[in-house]
C-alpha atoms as a PDB file:
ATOM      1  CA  UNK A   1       0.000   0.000   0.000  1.00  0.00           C
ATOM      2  CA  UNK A   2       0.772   3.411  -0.402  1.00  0.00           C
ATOM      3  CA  UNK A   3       1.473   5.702   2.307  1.00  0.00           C
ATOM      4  CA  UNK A   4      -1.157   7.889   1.226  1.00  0.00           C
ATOM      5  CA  UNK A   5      -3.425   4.294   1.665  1.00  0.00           C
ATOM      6  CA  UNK A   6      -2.388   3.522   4.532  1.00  0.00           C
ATOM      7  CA  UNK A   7      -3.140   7.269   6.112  1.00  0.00           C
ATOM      8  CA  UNK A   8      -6.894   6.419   4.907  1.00  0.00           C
ATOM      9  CA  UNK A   9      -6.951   3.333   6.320  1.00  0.00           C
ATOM     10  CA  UNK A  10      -5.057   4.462   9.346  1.00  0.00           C
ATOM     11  CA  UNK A  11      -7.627   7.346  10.169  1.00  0.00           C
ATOM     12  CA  UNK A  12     -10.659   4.636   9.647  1.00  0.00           C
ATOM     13  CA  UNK A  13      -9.151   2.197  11.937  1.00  0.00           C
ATOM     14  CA  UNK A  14      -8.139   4.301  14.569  1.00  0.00           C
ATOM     15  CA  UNK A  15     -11.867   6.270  14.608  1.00  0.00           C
ATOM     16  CA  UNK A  16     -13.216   2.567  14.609  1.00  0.00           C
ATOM     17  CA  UNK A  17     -11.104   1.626  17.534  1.00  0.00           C
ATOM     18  CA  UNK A  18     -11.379   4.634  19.813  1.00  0.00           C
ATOM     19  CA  UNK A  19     -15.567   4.361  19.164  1.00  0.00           C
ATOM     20  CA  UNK A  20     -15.124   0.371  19.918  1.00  0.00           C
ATOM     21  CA  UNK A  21     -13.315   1.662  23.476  1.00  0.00           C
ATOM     22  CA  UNK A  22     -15.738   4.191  24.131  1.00  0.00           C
ATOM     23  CA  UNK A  23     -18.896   2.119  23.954  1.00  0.00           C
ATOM     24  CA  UNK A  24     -17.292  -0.608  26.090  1.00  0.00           C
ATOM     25  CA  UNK A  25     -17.477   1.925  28.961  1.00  0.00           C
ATOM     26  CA  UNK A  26     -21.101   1.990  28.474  1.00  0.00           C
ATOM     27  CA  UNK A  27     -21.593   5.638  26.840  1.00  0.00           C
ATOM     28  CA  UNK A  28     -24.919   5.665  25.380  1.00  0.00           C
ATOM     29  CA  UNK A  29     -25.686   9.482  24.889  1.00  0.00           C
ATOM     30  CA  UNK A  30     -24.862  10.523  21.372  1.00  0.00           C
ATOM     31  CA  UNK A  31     -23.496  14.026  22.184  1.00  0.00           C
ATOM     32  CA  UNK A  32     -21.383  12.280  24.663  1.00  0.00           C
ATOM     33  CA  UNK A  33     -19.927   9.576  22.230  1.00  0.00           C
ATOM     34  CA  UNK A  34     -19.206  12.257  19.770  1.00  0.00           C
ATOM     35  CA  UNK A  35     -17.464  14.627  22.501  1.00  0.00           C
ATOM     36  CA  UNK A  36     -15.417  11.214  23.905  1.00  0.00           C
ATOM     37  CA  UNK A  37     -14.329  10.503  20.011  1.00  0.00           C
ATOM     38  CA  UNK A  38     -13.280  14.107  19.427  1.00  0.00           C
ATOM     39  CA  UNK A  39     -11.167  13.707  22.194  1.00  0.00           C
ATOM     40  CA  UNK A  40      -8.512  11.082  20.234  1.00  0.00           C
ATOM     41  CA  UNK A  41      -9.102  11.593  16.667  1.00  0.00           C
ATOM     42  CA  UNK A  42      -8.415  15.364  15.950  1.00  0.00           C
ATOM     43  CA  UNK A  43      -4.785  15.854  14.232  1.00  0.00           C
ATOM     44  CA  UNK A  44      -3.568  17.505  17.681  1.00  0.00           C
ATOM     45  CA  UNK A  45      -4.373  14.517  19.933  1.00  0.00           C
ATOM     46  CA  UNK A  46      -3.005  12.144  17.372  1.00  0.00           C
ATOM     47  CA  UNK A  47       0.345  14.025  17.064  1.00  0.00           C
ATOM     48  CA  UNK A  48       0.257  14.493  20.458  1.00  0.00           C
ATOM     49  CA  UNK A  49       0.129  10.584  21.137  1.00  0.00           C
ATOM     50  CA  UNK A  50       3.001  10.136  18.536  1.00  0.00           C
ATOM     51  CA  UNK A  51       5.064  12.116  20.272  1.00  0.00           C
ATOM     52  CA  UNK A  52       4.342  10.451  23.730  1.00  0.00           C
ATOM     53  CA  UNK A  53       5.410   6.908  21.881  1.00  0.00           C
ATOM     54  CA  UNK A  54       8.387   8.460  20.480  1.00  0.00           C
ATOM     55  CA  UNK A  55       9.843  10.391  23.453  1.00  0.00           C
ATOM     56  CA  UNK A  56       8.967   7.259  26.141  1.00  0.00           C
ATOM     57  CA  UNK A  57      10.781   4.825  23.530  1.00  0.00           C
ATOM     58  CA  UNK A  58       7.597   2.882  22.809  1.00  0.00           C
ATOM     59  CA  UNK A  59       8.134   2.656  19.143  1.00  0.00           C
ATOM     60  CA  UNK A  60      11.024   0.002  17.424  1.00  0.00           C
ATOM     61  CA  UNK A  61      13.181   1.066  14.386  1.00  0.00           C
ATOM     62  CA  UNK A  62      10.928  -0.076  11.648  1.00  0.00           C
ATOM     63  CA  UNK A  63       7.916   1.892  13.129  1.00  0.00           C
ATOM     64  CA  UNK A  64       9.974   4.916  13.731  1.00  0.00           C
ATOM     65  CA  UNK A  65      10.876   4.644   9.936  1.00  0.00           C
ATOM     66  CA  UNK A  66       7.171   4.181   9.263  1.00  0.00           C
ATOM     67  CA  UNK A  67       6.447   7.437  10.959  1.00  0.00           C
ATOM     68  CA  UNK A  68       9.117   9.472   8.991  1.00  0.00           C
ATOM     69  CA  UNK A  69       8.227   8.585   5.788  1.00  0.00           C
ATOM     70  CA  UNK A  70       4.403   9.227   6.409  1.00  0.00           C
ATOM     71  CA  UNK A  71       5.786  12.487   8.103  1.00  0.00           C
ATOM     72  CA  UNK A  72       6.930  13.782   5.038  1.00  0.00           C
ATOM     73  CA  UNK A  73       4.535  12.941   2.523  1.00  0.00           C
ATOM     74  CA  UNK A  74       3.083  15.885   0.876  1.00  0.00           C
ATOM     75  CA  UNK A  75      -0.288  16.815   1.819  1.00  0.00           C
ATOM     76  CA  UNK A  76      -2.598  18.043  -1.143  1.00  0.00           C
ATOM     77  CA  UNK A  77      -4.735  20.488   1.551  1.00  0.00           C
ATOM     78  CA  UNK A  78      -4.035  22.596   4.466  1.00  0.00           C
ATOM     79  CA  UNK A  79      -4.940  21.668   7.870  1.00  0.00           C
ATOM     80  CA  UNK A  80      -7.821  23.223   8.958  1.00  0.00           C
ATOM     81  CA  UNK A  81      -7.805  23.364  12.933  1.00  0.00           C
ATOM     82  CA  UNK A  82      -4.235  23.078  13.427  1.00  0.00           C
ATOM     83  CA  UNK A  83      -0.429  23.957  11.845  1.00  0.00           C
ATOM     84  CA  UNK A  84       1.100  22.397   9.417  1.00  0.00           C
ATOM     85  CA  UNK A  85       3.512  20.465  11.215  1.00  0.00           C
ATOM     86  CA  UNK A  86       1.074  18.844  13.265  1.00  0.00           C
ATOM     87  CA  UNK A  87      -0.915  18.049  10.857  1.00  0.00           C
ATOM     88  CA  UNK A  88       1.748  16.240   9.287  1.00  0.00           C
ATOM     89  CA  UNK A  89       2.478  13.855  12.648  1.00  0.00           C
ATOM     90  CA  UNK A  90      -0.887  13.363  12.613  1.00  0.00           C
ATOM     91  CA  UNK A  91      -0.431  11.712   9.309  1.00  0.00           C
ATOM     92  CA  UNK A  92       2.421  10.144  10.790  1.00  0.00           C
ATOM     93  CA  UNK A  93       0.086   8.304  13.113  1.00  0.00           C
ATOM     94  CA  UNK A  94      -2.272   7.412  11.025  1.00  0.00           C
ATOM     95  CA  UNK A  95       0.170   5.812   8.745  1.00  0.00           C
ATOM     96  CA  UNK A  96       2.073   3.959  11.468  1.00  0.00           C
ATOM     97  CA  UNK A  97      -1.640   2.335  12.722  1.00  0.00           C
ATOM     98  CA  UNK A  98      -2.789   1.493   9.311  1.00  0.00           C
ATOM     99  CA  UNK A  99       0.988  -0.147   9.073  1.00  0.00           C
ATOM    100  CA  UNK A 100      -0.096  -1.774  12.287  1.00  0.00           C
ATOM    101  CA  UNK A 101      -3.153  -3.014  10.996  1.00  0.00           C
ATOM    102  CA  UNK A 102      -1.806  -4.315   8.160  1.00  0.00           C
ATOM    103  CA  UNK A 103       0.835  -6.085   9.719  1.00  0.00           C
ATOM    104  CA  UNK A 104       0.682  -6.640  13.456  1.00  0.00           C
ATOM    105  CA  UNK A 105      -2.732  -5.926  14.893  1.00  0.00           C
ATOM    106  CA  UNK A 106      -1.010  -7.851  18.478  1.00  0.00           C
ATOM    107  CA  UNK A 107       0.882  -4.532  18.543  1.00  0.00           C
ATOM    108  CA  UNK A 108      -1.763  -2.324  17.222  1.00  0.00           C
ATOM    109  CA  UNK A 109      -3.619  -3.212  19.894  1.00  0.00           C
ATOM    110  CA  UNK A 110      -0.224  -2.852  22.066  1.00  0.00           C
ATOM    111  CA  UNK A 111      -0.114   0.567  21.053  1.00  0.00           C
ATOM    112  CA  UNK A 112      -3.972   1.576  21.003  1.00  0.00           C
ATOM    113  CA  UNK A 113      -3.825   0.173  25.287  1.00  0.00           C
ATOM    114  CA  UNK A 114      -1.127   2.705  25.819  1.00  0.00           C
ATOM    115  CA  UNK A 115      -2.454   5.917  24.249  1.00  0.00           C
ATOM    116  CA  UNK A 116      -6.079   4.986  26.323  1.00  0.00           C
ATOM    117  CA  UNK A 117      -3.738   4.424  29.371  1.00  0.00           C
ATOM    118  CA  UNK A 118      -2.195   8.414  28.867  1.00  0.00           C
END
């Protein structure tokens, strides 16, 4: 896959994943499950997790070279609620998990336990 593919299919998986979490802790109000998903999937909580798993170490070589080269793709639009450079470790992120789910969901899920756990 592309990196541009796996961005898409990293955003979709990690939206799918943090709505999975937040209906196992029995939120049933549909303002409230919107407000609890906002709270992981905008580009400034995601780059802010990918910078918690690279400064505590949690990442291994091939993942940290996953998240440079998504990094630097070029982005066709301009961030709308945030600056350009975190929008682009937001793409980061969502490259590395649809990597993840492609690959190694065991440490997808790894990696999903740790960001709830922050």
């Amino acid at each position: 896959m592309s990196l541009y593919q796996l961005s898409f299919l990293g955003d979709a998986v990690f939206e799918l994943m943090v709505r999975e979490y937040i209906i196992s802790k029995n939120v049933v109000k549909l303002k409230d499950l919107q407000e609890l998903t906002l709270d992981f999937v905008t580009a400034k909580k995601q780059a802010h997790f990918l910078d918690d798993l690279v400064k505590n170490d949690f990442l291994n070589e091939g993942e940290l070279d996953i998240v440079r080269r998504g990094r630097n793709i070029k982005t066709h639009k301009s961030p709308k609620n945030c600056d350009m450079i975190t929008y682009k470790y937001a793409t980061a992120f969502e490259v590395l998990v649809g990597y993840l789910y492609n690959n190694d969901k065991k440490r997808l899920n790894e990696m999903f336990n740790y960001i709830i756990n922050l």
